[in-house]
PDB file of N, CA and C in Angstrom:
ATOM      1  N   UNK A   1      -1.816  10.159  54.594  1.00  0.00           N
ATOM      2  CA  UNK A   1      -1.657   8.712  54.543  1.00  0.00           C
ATOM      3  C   UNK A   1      -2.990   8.060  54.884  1.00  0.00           C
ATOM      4  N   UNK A   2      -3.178   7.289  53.868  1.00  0.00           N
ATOM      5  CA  UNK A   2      -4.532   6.136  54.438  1.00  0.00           C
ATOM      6  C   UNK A   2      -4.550   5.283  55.401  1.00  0.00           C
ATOM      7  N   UNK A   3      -5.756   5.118  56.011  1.00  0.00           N
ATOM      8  CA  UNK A   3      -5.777   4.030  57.251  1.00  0.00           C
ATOM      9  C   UNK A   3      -5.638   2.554  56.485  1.00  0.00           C
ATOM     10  N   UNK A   4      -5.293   1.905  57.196  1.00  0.00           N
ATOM     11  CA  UNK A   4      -4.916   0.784  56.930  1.00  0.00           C
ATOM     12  C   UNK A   4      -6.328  -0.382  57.297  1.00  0.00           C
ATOM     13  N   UNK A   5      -7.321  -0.701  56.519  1.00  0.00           N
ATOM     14  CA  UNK A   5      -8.831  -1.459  56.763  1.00  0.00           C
ATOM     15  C   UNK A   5      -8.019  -2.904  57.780  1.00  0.00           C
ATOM     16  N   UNK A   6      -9.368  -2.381  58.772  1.00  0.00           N
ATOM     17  CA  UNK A   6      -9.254  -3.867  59.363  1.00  0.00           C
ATOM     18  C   UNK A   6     -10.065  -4.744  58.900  1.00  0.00           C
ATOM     19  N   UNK A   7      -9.624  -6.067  58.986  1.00  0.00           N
ATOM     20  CA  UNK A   7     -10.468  -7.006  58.313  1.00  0.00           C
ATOM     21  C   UNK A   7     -11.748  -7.367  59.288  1.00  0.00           C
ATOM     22  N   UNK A   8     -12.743  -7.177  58.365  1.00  0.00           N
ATOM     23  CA  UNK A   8     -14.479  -7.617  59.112  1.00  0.00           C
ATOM     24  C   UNK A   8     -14.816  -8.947  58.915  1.00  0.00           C
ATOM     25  N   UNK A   9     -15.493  -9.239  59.727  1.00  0.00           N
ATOM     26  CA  UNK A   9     -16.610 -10.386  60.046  1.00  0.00           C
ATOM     27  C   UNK A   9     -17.607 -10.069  59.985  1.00  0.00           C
ATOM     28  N   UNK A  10     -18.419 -10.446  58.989  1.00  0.00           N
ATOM     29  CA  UNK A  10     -19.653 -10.470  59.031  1.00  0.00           C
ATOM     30  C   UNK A  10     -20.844 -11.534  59.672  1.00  0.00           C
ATOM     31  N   UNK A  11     -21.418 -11.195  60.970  1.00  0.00           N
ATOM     32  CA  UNK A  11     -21.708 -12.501  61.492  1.00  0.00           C
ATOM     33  C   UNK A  11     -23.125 -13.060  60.802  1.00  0.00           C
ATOM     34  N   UNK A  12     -23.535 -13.751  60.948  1.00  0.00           N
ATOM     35  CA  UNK A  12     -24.624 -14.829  60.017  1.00  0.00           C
ATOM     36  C   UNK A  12     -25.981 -13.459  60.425  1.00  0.00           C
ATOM     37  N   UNK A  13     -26.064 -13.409  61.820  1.00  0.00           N
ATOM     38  CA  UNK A  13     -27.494 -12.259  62.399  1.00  0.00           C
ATOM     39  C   UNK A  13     -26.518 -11.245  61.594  1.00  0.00           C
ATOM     40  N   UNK A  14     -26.010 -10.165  61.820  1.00  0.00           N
ATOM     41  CA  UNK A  14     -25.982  -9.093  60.829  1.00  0.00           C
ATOM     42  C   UNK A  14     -26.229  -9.126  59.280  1.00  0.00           C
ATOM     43  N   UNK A  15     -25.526 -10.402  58.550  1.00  0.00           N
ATOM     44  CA  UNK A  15     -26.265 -10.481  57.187  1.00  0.00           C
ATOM     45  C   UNK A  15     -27.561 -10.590  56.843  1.00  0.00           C
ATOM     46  N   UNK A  16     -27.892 -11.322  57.644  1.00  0.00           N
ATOM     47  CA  UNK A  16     -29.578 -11.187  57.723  1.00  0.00           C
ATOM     48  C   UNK A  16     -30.403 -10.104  57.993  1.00  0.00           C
ATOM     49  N   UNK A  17     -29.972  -9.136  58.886  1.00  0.00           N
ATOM     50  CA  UNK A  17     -30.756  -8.021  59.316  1.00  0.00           C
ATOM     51  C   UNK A  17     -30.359  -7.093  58.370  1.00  0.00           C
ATOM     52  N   UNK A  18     -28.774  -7.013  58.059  1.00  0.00           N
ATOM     53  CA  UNK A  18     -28.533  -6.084  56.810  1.00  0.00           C
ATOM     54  C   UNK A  18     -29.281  -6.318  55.447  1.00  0.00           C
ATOM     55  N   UNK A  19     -29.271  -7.254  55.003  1.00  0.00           N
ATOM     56  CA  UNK A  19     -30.114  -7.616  53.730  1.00  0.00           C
ATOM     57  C   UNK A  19     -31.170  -6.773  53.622  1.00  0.00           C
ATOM     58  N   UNK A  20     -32.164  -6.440  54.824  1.00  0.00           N
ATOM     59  CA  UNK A  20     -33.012  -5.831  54.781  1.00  0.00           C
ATOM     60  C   UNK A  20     -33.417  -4.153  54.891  1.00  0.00           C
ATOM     61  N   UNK A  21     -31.852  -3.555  55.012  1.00  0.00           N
ATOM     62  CA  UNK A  21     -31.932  -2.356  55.075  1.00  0.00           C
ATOM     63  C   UNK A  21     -30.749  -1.720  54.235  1.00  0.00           C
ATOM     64  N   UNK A  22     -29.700  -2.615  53.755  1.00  0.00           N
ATOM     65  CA  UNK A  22     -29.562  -2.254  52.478  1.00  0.00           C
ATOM     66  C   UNK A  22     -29.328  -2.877  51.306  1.00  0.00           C
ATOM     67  N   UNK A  23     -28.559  -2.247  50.272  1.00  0.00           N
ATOM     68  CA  UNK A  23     -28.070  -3.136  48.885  1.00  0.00           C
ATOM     69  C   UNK A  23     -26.736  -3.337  49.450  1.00  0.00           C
ATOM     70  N   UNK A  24     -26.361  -4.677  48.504  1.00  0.00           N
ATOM     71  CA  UNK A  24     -25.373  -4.904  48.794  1.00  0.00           C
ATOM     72  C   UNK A  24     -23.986  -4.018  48.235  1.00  0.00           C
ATOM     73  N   UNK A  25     -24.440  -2.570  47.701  1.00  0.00           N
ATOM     74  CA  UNK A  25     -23.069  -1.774  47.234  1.00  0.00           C
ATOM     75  C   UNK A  25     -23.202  -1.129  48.760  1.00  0.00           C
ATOM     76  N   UNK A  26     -24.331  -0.666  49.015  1.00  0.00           N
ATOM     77  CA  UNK A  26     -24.643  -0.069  50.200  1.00  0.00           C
ATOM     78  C   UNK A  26     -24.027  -0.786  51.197  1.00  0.00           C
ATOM     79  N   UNK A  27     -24.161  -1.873  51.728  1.00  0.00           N
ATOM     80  CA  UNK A  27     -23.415  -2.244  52.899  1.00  0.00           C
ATOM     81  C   UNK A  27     -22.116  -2.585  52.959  1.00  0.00           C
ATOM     82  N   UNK A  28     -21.667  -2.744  51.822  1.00  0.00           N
ATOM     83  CA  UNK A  28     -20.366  -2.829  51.327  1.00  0.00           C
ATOM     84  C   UNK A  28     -19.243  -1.297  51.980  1.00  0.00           C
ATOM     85  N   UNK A  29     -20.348  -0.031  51.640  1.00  0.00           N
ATOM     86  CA  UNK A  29     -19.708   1.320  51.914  1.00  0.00           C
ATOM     87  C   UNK A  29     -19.687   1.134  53.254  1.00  0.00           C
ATOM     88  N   UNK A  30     -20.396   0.382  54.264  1.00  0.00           N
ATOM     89  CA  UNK A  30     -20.771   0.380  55.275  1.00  0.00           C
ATOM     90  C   UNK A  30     -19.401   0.104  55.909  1.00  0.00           C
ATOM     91  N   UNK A  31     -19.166  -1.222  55.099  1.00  0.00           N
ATOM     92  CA  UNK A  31     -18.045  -2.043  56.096  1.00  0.00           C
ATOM     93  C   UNK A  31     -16.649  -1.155  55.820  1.00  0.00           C
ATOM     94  N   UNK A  32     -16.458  -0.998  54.473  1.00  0.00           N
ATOM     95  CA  UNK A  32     -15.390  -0.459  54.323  1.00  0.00           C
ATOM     96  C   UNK A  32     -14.795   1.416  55.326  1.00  0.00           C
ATOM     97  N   UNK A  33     -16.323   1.865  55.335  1.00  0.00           N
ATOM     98  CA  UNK A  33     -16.047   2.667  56.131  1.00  0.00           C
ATOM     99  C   UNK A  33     -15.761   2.376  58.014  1.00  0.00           C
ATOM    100  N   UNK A  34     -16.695   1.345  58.301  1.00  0.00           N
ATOM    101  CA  UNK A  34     -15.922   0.977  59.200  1.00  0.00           C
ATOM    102  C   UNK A  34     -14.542   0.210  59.132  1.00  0.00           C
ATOM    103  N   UNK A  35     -14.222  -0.871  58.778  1.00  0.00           N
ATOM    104  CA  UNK A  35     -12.957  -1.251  58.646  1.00  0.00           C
ATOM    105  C   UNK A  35     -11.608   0.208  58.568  1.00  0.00           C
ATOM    106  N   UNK A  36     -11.808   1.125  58.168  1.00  0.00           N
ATOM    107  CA  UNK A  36     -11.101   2.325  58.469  1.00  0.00           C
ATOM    108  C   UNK A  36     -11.403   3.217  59.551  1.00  0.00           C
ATOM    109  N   UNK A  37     -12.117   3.340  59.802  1.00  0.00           N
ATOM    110  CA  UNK A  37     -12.893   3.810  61.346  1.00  0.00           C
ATOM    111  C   UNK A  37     -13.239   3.141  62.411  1.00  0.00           C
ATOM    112  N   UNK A  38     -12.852   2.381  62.962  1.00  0.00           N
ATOM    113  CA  UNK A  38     -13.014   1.068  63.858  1.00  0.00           C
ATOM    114  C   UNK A  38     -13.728   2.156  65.114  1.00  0.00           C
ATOM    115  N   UNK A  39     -13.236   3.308  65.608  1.00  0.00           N
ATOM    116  CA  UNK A  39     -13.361   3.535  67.062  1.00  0.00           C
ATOM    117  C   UNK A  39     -14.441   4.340  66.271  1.00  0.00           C
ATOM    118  N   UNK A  40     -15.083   4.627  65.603  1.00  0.00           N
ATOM    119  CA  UNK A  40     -15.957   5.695  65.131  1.00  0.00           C
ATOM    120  C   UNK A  40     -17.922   5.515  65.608  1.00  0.00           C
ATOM    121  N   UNK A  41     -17.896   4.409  65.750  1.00  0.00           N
ATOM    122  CA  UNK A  41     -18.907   3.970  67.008  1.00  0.00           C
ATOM    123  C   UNK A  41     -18.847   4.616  68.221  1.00  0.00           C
ATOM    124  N   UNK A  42     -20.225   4.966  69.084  1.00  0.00           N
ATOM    125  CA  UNK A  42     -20.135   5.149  70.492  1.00  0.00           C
ATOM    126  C   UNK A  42     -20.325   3.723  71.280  1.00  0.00           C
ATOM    127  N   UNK A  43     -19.211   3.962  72.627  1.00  0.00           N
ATOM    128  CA  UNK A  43     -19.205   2.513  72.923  1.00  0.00           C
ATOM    129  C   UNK A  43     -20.432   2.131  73.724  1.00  0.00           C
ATOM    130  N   UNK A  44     -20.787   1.196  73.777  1.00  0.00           N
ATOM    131  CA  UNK A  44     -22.530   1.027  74.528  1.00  0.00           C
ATOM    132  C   UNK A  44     -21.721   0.451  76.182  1.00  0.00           C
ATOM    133  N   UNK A  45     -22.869   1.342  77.311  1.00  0.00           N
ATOM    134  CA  UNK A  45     -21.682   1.127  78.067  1.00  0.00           C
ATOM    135  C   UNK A  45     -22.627  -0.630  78.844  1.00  0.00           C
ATOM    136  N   UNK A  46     -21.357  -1.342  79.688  1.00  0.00           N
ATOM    137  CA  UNK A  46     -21.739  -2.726  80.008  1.00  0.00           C
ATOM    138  C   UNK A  46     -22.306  -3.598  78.816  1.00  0.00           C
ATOM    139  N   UNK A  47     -21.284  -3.546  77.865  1.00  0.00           N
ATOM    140  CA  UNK A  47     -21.615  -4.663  76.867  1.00  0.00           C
ATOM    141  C   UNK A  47     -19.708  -5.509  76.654  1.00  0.00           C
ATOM    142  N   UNK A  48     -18.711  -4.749  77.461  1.00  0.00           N
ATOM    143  CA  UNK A  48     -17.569  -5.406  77.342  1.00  0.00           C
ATOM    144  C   UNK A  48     -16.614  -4.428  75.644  1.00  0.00           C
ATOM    145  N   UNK A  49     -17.672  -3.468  75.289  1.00  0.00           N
ATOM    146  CA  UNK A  49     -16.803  -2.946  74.592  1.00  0.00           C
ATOM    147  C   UNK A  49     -17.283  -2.736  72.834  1.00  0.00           C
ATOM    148  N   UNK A  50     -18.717  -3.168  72.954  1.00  0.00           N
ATOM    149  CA  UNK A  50     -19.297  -3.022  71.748  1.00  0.00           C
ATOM    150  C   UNK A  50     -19.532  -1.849  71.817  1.00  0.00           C
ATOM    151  N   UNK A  51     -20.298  -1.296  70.240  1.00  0.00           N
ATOM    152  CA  UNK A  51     -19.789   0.433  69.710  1.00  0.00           C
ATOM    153  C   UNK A  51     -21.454   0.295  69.023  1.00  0.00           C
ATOM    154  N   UNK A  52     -22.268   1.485  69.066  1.00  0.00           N
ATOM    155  CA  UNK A  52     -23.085   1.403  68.301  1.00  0.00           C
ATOM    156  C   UNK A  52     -22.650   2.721  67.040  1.00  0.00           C
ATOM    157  N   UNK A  53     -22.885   2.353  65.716  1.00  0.00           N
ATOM    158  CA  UNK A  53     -23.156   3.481  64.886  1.00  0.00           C
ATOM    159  C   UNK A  53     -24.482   3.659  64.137  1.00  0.00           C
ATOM    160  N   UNK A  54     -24.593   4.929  64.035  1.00  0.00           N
ATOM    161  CA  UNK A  54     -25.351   5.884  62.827  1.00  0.00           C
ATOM    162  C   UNK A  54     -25.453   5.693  61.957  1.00  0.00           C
ATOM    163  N   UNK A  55     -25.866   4.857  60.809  1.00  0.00           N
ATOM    164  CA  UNK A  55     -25.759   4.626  58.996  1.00  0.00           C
ATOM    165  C   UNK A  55     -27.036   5.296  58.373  1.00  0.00           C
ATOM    166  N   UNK A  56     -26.752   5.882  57.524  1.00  0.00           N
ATOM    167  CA  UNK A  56     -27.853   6.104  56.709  1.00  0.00           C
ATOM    168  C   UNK A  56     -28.513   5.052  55.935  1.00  0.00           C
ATOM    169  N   UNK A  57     -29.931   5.458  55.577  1.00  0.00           N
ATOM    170  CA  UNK A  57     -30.456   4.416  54.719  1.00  0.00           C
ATOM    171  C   UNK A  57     -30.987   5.178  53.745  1.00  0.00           C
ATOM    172  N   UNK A  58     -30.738   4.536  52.745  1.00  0.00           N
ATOM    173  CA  UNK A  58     -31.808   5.574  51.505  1.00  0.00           C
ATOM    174  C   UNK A  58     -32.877   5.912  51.776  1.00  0.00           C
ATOM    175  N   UNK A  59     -32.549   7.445  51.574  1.00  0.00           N
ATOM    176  CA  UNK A  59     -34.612   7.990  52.226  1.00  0.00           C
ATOM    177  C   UNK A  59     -34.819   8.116  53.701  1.00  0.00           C
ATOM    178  N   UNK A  60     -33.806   7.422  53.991  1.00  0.00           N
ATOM    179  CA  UNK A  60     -33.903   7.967  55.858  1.00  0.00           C
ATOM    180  C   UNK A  60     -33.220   8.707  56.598  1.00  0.00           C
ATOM    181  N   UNK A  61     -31.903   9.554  55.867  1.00  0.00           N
ATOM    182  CA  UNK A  61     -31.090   9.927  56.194  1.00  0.00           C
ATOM    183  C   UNK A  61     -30.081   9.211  57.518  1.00  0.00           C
ATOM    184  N   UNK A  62     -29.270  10.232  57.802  1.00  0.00           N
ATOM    185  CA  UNK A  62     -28.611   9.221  58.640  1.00  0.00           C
ATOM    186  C   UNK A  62     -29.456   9.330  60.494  1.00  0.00           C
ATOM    187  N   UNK A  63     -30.043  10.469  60.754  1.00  0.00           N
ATOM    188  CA  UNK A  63     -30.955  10.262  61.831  1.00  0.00           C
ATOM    189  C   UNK A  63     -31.913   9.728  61.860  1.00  0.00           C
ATOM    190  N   UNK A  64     -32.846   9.067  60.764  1.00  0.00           N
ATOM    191  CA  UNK A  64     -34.167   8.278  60.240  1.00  0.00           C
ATOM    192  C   UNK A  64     -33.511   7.132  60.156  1.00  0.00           C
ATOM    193  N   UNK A  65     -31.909   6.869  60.508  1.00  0.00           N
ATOM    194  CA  UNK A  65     -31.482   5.503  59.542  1.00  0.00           C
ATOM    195  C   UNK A  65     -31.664   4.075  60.294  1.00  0.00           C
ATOM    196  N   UNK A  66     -30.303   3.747  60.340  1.00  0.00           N
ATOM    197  CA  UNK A  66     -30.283   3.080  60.743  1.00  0.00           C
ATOM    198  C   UNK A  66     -28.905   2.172  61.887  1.00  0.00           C
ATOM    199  N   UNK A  67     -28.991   1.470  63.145  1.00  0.00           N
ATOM    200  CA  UNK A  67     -27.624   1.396  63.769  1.00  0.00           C
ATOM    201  C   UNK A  67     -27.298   0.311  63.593  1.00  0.00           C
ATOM    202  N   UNK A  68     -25.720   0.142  63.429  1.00  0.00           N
ATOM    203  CA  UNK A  68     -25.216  -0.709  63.660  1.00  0.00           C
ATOM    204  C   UNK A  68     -24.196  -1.208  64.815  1.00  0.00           C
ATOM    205  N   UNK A  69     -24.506  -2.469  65.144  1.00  0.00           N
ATOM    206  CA  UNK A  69     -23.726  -2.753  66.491  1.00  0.00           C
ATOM    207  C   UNK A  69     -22.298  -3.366  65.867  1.00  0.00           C
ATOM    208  N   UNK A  70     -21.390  -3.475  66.834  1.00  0.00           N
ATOM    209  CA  UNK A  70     -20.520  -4.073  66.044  1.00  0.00           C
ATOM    210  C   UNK A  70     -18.943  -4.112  67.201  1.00  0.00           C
ATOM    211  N   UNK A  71     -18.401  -4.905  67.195  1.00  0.00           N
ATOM    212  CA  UNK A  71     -17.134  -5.351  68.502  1.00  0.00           C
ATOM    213  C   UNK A  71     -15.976  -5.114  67.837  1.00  0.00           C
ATOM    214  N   UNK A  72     -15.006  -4.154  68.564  1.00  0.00           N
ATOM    215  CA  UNK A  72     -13.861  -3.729  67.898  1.00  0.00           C
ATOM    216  C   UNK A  72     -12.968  -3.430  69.409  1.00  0.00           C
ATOM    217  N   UNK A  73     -11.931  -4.279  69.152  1.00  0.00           N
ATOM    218  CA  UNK A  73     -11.239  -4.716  70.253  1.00  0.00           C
ATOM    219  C   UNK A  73      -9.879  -4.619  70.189  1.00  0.00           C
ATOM    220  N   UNK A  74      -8.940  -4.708  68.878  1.00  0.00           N
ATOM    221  CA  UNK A  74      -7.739  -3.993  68.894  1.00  0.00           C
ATOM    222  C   UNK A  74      -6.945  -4.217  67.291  1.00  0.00           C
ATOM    223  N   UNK A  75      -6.010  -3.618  67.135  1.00  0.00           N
ATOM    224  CA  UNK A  75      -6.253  -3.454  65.339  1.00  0.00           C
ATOM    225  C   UNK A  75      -5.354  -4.614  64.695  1.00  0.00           C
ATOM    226  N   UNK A  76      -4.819  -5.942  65.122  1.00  0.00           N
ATOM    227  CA  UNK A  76      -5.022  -6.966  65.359  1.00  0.00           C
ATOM    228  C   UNK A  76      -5.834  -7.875  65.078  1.00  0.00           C
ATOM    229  N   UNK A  77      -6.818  -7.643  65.663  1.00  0.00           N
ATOM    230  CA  UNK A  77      -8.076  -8.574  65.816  1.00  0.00           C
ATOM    231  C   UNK A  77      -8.882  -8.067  65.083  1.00  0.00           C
ATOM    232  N   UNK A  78     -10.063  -9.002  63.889  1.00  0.00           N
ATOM    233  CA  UNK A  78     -10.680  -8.239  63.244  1.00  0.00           C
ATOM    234  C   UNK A  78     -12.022  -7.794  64.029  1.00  0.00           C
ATOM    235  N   UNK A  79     -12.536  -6.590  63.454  1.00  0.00           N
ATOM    236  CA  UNK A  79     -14.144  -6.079  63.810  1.00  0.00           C
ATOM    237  C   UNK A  79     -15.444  -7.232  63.525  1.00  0.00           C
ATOM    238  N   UNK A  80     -15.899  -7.140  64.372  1.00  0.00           N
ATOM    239  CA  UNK A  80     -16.852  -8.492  64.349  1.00  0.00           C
ATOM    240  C   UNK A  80     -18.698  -7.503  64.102  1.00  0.00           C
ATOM    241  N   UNK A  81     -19.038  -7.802  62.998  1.00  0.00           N
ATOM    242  CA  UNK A  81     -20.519  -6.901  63.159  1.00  0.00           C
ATOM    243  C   UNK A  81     -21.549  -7.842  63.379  1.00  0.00           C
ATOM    244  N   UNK A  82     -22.465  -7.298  64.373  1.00  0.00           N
ATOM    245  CA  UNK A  82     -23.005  -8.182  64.899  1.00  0.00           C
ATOM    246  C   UNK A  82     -24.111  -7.775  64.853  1.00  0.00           C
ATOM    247  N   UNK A  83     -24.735  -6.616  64.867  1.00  0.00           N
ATOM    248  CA  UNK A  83     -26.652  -6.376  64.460  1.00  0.00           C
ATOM    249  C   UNK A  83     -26.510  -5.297  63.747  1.00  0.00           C
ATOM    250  N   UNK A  84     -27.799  -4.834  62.581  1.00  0.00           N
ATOM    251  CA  UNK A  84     -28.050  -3.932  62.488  1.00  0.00           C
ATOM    252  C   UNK A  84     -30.172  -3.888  62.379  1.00  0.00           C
ATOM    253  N   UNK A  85     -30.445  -2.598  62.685  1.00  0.00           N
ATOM    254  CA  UNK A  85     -31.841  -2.561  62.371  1.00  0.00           C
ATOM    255  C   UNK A  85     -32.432  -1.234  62.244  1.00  0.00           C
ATOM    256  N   UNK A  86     -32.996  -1.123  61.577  1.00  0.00           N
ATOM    257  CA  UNK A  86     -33.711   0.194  61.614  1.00  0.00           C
ATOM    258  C   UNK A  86     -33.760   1.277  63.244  1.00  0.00           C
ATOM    259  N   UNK A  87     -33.469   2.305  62.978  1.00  0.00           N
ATOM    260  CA  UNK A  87     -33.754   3.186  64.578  1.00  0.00           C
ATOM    261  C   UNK A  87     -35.409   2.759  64.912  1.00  0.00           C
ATOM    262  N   UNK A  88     -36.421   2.818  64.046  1.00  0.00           N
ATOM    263  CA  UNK A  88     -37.792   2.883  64.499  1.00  0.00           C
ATOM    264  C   UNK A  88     -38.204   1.479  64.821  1.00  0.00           C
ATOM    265  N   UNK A  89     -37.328   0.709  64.731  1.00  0.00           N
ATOM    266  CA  UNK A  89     -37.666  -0.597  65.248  1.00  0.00           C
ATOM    267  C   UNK A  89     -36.627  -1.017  66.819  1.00  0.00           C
ATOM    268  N   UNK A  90     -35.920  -0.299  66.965  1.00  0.00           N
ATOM    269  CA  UNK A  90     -35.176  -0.339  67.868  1.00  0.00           C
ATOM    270  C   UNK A  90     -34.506   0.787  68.708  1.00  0.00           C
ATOM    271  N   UNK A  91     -34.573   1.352  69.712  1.00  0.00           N
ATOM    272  CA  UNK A  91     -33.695   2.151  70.295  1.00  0.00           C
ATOM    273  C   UNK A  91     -32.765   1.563  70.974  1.00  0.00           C
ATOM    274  N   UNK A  92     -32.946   0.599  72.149  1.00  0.00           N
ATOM    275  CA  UNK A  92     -31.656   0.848  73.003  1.00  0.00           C
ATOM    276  C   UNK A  92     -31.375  -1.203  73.089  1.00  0.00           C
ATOM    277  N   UNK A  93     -30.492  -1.665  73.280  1.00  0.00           N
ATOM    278  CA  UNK A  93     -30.184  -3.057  73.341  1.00  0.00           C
ATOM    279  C   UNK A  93     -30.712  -3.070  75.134  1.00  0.00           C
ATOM    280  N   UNK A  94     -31.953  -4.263  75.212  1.00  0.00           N
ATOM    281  CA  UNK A  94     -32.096  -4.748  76.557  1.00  0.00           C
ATOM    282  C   UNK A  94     -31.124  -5.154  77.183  1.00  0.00           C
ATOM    283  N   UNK A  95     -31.578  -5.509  78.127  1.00  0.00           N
ATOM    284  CA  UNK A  95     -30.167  -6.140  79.503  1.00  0.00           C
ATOM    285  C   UNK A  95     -30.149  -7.240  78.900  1.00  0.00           C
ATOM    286  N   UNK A  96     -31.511  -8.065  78.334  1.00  0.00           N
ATOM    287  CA  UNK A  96     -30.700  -9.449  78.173  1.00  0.00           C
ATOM    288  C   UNK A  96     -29.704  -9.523  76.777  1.00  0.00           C
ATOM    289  N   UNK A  97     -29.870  -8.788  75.674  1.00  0.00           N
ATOM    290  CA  UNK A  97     -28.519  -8.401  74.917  1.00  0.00           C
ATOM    291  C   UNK A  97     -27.575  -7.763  75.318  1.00  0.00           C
ATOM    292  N   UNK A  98     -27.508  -7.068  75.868  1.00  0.00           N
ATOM    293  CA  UNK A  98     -26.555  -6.693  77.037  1.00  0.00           C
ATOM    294  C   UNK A  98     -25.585  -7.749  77.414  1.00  0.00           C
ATOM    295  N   UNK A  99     -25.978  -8.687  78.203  1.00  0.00           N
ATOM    296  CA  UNK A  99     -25.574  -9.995  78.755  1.00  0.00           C
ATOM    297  C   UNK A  99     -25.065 -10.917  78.252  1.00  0.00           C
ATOM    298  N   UNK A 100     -25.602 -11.158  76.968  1.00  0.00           N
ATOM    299  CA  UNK A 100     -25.268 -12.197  76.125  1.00  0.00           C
ATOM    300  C   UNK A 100     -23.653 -11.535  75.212  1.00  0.00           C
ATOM    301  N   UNK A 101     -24.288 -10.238  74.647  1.00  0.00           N
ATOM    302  CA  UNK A 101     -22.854  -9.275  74.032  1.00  0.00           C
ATOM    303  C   UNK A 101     -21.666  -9.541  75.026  1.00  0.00           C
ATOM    304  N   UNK A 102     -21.605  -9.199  76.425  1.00  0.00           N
ATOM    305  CA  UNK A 102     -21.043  -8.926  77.511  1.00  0.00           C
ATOM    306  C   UNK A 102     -20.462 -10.413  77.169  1.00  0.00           C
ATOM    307  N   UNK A 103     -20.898 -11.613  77.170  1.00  0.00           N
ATOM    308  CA  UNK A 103     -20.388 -12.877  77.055  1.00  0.00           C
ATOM    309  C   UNK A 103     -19.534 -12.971  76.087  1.00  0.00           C
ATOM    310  N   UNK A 104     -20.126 -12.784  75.038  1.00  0.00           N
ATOM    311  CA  UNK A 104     -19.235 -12.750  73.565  1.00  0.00           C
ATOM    312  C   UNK A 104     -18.246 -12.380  73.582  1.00  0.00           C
ATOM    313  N   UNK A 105     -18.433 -11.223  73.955  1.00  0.00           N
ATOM    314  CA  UNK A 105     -17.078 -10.178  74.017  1.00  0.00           C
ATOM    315  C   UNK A 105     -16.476 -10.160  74.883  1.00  0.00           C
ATOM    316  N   UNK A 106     -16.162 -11.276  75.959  1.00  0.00           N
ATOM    317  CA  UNK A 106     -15.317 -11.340  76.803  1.00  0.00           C
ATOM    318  C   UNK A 106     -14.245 -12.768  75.887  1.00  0.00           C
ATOM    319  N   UNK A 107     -15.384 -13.778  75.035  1.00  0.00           N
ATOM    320  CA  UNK A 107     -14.883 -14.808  74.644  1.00  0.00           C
ATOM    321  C   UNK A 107     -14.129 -14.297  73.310  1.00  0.00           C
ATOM    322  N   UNK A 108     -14.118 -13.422  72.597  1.00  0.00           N
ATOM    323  CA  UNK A 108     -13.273 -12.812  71.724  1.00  0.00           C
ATOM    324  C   UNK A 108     -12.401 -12.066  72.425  1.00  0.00           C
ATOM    325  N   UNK A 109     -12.468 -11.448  73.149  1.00  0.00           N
ATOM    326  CA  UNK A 109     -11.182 -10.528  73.468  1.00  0.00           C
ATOM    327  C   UNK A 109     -10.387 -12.289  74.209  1.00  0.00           C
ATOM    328  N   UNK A 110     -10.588 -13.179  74.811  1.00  0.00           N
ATOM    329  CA  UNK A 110      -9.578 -14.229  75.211  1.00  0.00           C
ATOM    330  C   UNK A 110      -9.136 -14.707  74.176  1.00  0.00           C
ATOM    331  N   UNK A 111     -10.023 -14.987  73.178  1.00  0.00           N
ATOM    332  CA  UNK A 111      -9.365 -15.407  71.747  1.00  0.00           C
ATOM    333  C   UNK A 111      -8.411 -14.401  70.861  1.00  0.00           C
ATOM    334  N   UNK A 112      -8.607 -13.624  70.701  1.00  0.00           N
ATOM    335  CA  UNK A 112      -7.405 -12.065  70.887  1.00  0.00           C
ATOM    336  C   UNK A 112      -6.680 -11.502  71.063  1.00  0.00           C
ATOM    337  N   UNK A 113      -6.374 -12.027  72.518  1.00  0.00           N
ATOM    338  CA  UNK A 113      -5.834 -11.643  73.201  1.00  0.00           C
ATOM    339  C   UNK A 113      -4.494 -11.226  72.774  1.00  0.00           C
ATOM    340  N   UNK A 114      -3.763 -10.064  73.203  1.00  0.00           N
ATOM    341  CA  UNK A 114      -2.462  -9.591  72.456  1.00  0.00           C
ATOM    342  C   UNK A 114      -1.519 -10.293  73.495  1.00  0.00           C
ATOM    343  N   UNK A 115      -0.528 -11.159  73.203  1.00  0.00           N
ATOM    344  CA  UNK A 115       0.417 -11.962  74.075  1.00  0.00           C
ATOM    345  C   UNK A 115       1.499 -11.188  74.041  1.00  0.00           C
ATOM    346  N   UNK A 116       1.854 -11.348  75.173  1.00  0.00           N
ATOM    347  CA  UNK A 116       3.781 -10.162  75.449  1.00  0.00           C
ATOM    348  C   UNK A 116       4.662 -11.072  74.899  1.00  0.00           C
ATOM    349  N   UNK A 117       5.746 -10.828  74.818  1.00  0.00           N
ATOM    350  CA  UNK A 117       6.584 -11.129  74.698  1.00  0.00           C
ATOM    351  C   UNK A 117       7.506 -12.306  75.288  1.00  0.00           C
TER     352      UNK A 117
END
């Protein structure tokens, strides 16, 4: 049985940074593979629950590639992608992205929020 795609957000900074590392069939595979893989990110820890992944880029394979950040909070709520950039331009998100993510993602999971009954 197939997973059932969660619906993505593409935020305004990820289209922009994506544009530049792939085509648009290419990032297309991107989302769709996440939207079926939501937990398939490692979670970055003290960001409230953001996930970084591994993507390949043409010619860079997927360890030359490139990561994407991205907030996935419950299957409900859609996946919100929020950076991507080359590995050689980036390794690790500073404290002050850190902080700011940590904000975000406290203000989506309240907006989210799964209500009882």
């Amino acid at each position: 049985m197939e997973t059932k795609p969660i619906t993505i957000v593409e935020t305004p900074a990820f289209l922009n940074l994506a544009r530049a590392l792939w085509t648009n069939e290419e990032r297309a595979e991107l989302i769709d593979y996440v939207a079926r893989n939501p937990e398939s990110g490692d979670v970055i820890p003290a960001t409230g629950g953001v996930r970084k992944l591994r993507w390949a880029r043409a010619g860079a394979g997927k360890r030359g590639g490139a990561r994407v950040i991205y907030f996935y909070y419950h299957a409900n709520a859609p996946i919100y992608m929020l950076l991507a950039y080359a590995k050689a331009a980036s390794v690790d998100m500073t404290p002050d992205q850190k902080r700011q993510v940590t904000k975000l993602t406290a203000a989506l999971k309240d907006h989210h929020a799964v209500k009882g009954d």
